[in-house]
C-alpha atoms as a PDB file:
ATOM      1  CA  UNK A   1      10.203   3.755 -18.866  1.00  0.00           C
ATOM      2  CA  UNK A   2      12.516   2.650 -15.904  1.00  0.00           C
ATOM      3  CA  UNK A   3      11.055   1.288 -12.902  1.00  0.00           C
ATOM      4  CA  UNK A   4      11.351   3.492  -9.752  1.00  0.00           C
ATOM      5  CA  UNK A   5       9.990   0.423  -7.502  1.00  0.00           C
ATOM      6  CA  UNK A   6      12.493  -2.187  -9.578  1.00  0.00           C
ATOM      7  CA  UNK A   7      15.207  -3.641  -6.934  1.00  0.00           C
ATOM      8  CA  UNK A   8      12.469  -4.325  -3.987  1.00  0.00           C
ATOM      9  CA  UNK A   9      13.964  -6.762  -1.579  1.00  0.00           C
ATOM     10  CA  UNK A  10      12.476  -8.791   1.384  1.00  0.00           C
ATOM     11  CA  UNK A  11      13.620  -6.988   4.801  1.00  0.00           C
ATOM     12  CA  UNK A  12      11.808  -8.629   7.346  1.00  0.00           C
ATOM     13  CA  UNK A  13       8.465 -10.169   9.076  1.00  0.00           C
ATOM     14  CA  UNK A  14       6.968  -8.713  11.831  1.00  0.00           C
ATOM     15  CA  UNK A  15       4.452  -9.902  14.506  1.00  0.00           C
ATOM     16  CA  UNK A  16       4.362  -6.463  16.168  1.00  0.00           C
ATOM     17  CA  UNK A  17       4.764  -2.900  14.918  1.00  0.00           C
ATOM     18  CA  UNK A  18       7.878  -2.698  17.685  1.00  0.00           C
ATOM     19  CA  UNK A  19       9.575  -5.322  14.789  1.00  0.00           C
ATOM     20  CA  UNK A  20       9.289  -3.178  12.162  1.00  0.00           C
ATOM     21  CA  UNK A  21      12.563  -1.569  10.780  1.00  0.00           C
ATOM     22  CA  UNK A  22      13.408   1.757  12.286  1.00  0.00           C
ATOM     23  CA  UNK A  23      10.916   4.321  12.287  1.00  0.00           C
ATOM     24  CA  UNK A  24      12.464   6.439   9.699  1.00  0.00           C
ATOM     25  CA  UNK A  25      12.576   7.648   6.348  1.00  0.00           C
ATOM     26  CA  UNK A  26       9.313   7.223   4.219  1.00  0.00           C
ATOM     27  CA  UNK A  27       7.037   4.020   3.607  1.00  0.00           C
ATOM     28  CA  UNK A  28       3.881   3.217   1.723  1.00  0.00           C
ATOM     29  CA  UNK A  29       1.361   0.441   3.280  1.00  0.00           C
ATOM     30  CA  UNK A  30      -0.424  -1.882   1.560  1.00  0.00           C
ATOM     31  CA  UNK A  31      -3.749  -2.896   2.568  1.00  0.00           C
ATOM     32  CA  UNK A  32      -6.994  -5.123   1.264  1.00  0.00           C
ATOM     33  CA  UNK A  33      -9.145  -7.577   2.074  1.00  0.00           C
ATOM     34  CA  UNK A  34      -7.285 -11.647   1.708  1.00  0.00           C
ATOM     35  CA  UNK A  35      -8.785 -12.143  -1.871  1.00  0.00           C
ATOM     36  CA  UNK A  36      -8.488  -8.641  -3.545  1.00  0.00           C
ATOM     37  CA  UNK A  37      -4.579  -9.097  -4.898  1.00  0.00           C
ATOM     38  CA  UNK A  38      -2.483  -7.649  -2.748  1.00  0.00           C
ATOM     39  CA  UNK A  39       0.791  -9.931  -2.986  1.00  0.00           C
ATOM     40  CA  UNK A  40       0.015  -9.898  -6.922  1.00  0.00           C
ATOM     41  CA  UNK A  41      -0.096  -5.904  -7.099  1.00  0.00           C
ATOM     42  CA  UNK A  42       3.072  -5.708  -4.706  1.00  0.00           C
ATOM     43  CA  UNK A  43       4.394  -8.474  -7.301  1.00  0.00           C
ATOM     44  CA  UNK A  44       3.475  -6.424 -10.408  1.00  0.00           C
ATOM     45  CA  UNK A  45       4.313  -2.785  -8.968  1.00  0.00           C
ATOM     46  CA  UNK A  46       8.045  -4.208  -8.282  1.00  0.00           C
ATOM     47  CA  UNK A  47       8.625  -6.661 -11.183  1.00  0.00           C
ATOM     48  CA  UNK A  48       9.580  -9.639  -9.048  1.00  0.00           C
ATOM     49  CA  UNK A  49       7.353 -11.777  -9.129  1.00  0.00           C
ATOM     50  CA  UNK A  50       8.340 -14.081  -6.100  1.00  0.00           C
ATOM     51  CA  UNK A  51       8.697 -11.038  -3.861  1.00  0.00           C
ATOM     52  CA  UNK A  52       5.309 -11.042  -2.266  1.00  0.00           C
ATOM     53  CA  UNK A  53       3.885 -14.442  -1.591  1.00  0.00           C
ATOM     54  CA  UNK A  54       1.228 -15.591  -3.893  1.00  0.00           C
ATOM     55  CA  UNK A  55      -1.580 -18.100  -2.619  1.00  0.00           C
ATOM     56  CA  UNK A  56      -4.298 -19.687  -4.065  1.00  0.00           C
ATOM     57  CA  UNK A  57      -5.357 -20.012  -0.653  1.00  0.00           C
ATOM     58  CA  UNK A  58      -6.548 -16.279   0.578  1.00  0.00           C
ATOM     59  CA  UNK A  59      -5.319 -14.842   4.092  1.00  0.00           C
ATOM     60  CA  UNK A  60      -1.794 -16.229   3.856  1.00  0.00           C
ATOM     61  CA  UNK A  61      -0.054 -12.802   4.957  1.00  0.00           C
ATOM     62  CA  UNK A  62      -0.209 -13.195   8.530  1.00  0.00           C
ATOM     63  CA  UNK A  63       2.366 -10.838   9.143  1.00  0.00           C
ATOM     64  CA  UNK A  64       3.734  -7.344   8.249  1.00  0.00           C
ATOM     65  CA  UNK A  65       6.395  -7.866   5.912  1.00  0.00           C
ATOM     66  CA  UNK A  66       8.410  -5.105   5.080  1.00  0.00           C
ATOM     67  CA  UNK A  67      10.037  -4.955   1.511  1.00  0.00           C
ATOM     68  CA  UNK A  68      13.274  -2.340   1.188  1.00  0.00           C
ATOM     69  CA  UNK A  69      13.285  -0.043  -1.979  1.00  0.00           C
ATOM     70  CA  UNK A  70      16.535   0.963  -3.971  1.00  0.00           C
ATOM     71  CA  UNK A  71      18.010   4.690  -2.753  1.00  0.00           C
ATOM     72  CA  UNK A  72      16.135   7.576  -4.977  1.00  0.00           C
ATOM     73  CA  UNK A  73      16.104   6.844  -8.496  1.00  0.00           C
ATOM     74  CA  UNK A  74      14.814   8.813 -11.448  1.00  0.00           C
ATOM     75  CA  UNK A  75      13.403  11.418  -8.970  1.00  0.00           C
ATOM     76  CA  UNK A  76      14.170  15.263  -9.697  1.00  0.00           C
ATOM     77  CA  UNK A  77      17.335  15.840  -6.998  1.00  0.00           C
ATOM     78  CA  UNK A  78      15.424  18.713  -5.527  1.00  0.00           C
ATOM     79  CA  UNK A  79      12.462  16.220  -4.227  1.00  0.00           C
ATOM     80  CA  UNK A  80      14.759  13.573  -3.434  1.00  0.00           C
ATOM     81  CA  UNK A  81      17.152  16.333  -0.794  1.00  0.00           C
ATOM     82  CA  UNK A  82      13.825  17.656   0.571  1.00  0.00           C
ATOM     83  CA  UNK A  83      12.635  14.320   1.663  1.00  0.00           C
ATOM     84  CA  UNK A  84      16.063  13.746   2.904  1.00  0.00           C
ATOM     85  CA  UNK A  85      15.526  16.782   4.585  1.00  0.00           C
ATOM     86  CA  UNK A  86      12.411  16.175   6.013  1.00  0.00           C
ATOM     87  CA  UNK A  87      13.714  12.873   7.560  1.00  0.00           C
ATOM     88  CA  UNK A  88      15.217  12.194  11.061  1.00  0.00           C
ATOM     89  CA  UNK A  89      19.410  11.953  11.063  1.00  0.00           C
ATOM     90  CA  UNK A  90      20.285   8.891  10.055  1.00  0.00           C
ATOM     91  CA  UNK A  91      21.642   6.563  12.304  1.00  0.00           C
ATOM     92  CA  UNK A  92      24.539   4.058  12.315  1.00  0.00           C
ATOM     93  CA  UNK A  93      24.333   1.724   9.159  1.00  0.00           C
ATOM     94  CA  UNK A  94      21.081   3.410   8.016  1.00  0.00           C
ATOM     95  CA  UNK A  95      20.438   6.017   5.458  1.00  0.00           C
ATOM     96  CA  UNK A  96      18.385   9.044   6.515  1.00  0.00           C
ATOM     97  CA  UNK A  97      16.406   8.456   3.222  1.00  0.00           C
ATOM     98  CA  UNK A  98      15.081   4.651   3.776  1.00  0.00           C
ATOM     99  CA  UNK A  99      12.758   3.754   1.571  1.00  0.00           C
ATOM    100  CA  UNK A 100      10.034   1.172   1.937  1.00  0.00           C
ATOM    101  CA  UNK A 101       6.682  -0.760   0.895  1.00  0.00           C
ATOM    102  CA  UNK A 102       4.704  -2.340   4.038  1.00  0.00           C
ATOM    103  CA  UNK A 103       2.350  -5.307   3.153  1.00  0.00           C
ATOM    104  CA  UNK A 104      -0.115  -5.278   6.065  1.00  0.00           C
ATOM    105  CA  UNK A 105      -1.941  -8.633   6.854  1.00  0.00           C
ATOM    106  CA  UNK A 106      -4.850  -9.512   4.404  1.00  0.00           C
ATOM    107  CA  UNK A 107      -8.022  -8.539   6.541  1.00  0.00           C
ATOM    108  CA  UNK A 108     -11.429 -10.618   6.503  1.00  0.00           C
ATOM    109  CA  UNK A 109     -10.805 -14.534   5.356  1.00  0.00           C
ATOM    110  CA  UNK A 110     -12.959 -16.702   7.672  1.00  0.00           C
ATOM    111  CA  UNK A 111      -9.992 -19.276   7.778  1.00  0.00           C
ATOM    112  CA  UNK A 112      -8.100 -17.102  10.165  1.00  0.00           C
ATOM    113  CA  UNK A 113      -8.347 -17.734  13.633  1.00  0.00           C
ATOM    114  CA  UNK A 114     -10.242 -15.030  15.595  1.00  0.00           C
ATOM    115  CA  UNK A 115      -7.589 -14.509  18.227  1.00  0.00           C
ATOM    116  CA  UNK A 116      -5.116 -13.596  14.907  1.00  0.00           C
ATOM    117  CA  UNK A 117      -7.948 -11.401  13.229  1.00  0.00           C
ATOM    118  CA  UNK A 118      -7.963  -9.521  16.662  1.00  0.00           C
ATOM    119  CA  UNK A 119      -4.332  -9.587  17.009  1.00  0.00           C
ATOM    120  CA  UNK A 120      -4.167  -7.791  13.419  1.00  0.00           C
ATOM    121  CA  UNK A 121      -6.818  -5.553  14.393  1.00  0.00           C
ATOM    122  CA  UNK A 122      -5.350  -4.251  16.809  1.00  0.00           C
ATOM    123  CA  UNK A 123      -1.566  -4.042  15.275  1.00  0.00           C
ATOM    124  CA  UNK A 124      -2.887  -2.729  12.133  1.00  0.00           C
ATOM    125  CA  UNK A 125      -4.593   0.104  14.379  1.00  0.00           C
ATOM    126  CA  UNK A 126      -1.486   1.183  15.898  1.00  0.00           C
ATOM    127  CA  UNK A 127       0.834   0.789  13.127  1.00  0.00           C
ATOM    128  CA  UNK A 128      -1.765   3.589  11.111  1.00  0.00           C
ATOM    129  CA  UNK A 129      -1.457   5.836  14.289  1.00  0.00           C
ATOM    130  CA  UNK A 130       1.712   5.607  15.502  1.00  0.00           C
ATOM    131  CA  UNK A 131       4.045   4.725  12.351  1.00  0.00           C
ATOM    132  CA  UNK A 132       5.847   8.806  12.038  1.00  0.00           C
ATOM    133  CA  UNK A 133       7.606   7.191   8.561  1.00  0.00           C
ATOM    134  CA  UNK A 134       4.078   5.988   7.241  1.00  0.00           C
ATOM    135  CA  UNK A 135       3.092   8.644   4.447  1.00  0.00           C
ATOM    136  CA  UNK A 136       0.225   6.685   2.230  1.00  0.00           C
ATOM    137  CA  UNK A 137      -1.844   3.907   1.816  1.00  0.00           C
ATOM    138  CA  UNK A 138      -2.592   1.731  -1.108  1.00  0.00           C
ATOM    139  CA  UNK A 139      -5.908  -0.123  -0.673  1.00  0.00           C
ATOM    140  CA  UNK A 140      -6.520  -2.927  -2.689  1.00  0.00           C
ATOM    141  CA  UNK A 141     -10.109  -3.539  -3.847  1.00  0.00           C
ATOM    142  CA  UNK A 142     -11.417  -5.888  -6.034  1.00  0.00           C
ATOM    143  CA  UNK A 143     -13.173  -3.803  -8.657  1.00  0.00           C
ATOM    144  CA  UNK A 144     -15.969  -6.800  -8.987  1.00  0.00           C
ATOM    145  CA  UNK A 145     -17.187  -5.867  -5.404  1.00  0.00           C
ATOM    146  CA  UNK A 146     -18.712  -2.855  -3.437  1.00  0.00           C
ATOM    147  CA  UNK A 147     -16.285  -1.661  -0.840  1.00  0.00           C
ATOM    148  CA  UNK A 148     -16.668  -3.785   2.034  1.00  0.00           C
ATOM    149  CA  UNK A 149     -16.667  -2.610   5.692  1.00  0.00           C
ATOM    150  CA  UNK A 150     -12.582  -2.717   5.804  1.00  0.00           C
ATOM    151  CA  UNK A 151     -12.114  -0.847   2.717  1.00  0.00           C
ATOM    152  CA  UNK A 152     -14.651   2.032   4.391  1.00  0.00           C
ATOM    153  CA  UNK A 153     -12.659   1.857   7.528  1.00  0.00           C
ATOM    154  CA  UNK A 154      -9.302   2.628   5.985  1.00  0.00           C
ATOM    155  CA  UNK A 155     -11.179   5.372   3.821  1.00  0.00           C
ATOM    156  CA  UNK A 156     -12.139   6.753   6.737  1.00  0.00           C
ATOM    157  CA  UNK A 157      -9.231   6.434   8.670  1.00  0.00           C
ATOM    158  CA  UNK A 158      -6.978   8.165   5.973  1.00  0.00           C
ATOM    159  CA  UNK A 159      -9.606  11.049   5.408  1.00  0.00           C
ATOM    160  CA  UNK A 160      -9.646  11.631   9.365  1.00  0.00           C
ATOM    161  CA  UNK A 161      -5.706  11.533   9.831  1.00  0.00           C
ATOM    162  CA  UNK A 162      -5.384  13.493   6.388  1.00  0.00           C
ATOM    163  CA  UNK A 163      -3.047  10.137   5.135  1.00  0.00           C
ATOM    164  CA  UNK A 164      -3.076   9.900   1.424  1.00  0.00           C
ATOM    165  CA  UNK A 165      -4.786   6.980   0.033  1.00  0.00           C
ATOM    166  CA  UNK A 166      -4.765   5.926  -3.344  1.00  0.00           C
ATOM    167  CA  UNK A 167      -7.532   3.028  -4.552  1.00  0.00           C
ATOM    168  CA  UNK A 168      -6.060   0.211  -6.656  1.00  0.00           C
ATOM    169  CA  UNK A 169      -9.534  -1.300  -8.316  1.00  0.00           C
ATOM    170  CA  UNK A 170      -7.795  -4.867  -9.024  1.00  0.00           C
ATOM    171  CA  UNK A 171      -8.733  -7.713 -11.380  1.00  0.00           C
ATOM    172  CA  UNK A 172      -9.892  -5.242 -13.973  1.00  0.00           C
ATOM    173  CA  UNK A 173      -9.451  -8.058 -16.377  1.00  0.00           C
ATOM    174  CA  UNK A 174     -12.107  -9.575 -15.074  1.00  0.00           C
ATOM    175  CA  UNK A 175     -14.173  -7.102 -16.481  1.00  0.00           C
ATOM    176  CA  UNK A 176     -14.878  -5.389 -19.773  1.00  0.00           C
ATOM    177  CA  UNK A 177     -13.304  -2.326 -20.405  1.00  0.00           C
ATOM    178  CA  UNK A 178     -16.509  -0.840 -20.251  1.00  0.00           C
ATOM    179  CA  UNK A 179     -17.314  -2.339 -17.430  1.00  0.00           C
ATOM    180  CA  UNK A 180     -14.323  -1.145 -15.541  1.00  0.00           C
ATOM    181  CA  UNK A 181     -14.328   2.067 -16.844  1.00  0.00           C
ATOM    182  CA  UNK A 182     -18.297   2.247 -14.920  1.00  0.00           C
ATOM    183  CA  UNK A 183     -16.658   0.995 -11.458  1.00  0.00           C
ATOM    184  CA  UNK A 184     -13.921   3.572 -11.721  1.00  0.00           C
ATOM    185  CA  UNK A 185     -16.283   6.645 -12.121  1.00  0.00           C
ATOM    186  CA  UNK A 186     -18.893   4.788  -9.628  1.00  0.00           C
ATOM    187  CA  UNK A 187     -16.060   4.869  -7.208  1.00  0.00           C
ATOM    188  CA  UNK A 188     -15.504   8.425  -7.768  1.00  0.00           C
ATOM    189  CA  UNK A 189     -19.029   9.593  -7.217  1.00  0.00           C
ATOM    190  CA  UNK A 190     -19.300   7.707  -3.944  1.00  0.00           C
ATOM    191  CA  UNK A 191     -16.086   9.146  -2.972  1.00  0.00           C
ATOM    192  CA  UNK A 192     -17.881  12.517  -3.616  1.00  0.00           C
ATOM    193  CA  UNK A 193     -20.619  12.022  -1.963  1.00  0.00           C
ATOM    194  CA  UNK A 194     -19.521  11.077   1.202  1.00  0.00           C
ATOM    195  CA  UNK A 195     -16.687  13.256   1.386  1.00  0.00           C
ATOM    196  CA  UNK A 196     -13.677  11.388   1.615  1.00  0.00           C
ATOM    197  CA  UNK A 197     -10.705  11.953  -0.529  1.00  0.00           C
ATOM    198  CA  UNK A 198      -8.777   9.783  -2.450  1.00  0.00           C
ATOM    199  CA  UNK A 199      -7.554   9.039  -5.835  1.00  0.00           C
ATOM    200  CA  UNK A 200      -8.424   5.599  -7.508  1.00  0.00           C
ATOM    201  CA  UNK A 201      -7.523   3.630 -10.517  1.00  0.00           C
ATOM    202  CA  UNK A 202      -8.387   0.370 -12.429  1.00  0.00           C
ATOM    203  CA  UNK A 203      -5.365  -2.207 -12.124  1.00  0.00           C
ATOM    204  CA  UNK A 204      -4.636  -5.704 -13.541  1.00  0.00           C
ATOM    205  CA  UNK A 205      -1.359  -7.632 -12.325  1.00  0.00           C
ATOM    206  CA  UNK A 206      -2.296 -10.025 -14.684  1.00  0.00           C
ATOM    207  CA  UNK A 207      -2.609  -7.790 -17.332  1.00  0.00           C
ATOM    208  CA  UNK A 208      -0.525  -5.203 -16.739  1.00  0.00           C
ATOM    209  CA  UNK A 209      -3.055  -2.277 -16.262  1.00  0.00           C
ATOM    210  CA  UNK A 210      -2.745   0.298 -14.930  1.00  0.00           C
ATOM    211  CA  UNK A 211       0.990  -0.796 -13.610  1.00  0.00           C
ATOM    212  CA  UNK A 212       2.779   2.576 -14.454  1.00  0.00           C
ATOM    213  CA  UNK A 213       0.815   4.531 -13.073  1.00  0.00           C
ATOM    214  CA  UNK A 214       0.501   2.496  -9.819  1.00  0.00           C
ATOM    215  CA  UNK A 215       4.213   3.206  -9.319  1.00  0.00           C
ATOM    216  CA  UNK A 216       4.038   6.103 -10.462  1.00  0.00           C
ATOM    217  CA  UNK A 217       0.819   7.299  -7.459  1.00  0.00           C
ATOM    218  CA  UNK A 218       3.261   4.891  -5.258  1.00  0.00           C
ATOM    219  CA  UNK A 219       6.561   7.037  -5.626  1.00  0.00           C
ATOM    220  CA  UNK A 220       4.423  10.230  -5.169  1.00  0.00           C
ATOM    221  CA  UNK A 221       3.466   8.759  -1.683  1.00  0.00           C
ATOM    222  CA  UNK A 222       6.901   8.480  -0.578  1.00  0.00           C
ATOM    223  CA  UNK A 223       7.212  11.965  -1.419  1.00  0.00           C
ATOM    224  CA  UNK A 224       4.306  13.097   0.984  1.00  0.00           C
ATOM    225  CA  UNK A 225       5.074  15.112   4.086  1.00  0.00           C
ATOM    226  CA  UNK A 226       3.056  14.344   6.970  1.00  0.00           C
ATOM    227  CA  UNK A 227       2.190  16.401  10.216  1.00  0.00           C
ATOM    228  CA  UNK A 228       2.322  15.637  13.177  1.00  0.00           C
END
């Protein structure tokens, strides 16, 4: 199966939301806590390995980085010239359809600075509420852990703004299959029982599971529409 995220390339690192590319077309944000796997997942999802930066050290995406995708591939032409639709009018040496992943900052290492941490904060904050091209998240979780108070914020956030959120449960190989298989539907049943809605999966860079269908819950993202 051909790879609808293959062709990812580095756009551009931004201090501030006002750096970000043009607020147009559709984008998917990454999000997690320093240590969970987020560069490795954005790695994985795209095949390019060196496209995120990897760090034994956690907390070393101090910056939004935004990642261009490849125009609409192996997407039914109907859905591809609705979201084209639904997009503002292109501008001058930009397509109407941009595509793109977002790799927010990794929240919640100690080693950051506290003035950064609340520079982040407060970016990430109005990136989620202002961004018109955002239409999902991907959370990151370490499926060894309980969600941690980030990973209920963003939950909530995305139930509250109805923005789609799909759970990567990373690291699975860390665990037996079993064992994963437990988090997974333990996920699911807290999900329930608060009330907040999103989907979730079990995911190993490492190992490669899960991958397809990460791209695949991905490219459905880009296909959201959002209101306003």
């Amino acid at each position: 199966m051909s790879n609808p995220l293959q062709g990812a390339q580095f756009m551009l690192a931004a201090h501030r939301i006002s750096q970000l590319p043009a607020d147009q077309g559709a984008e998917v944000a990454f999000a997690g806590r320093s240590n969970a796997g987020k560069s490795s997942a954005l790695n994985a999802l795209t095949n390019h390995k060196g496209l995120a930066r990897t760090s034994k050290t956690p907390g070393r995406t101090q910056q939004m980085v935004a990642f261009s995708l490849p125009p609409y591939r192996d997407v039914p032409v109907s859905r591809a010239q609705d979201a084209q639709e639904r997009a503002p009018t292109s501008v001058e040496g930009q397509s109407a359809a941009d595509l793109r992943l977002i790799d927010l900052p990794g929240y919640g290492y100690a080693k950051v600075p506290l003035e950064m941490r609340e520079h982040w904060k407060l970016e990430i904050d109005a990136y989620l509420h202002q961004r018109r091209s955002l239409r999902g998240l991907v959370l990151i979780v370490d499926i060894r852990h309980p969600l941690k108070e980030f990973d209920r914020m963003m939950l909530e956030f995305c139930f509250a703004t109805q923005l789609p959120c799909h759970v990567l449960l990373t690291k699975a190989d860390k665990l037996s299959r079993g064992q994963a298989t437990q988090a997974l539907a333990a996920l699911r049943k807290q999900f329930a029982a608060e009330g907040l809605h999103a989907t979730a999966q079990i995911f190993s860079s490492s190992a490669g599971t899960g991958v397809e269908e990460a791209r695949q819950a991905v490219v459905n993202l880009l296909h959201q529409s959002r209101e306003r």
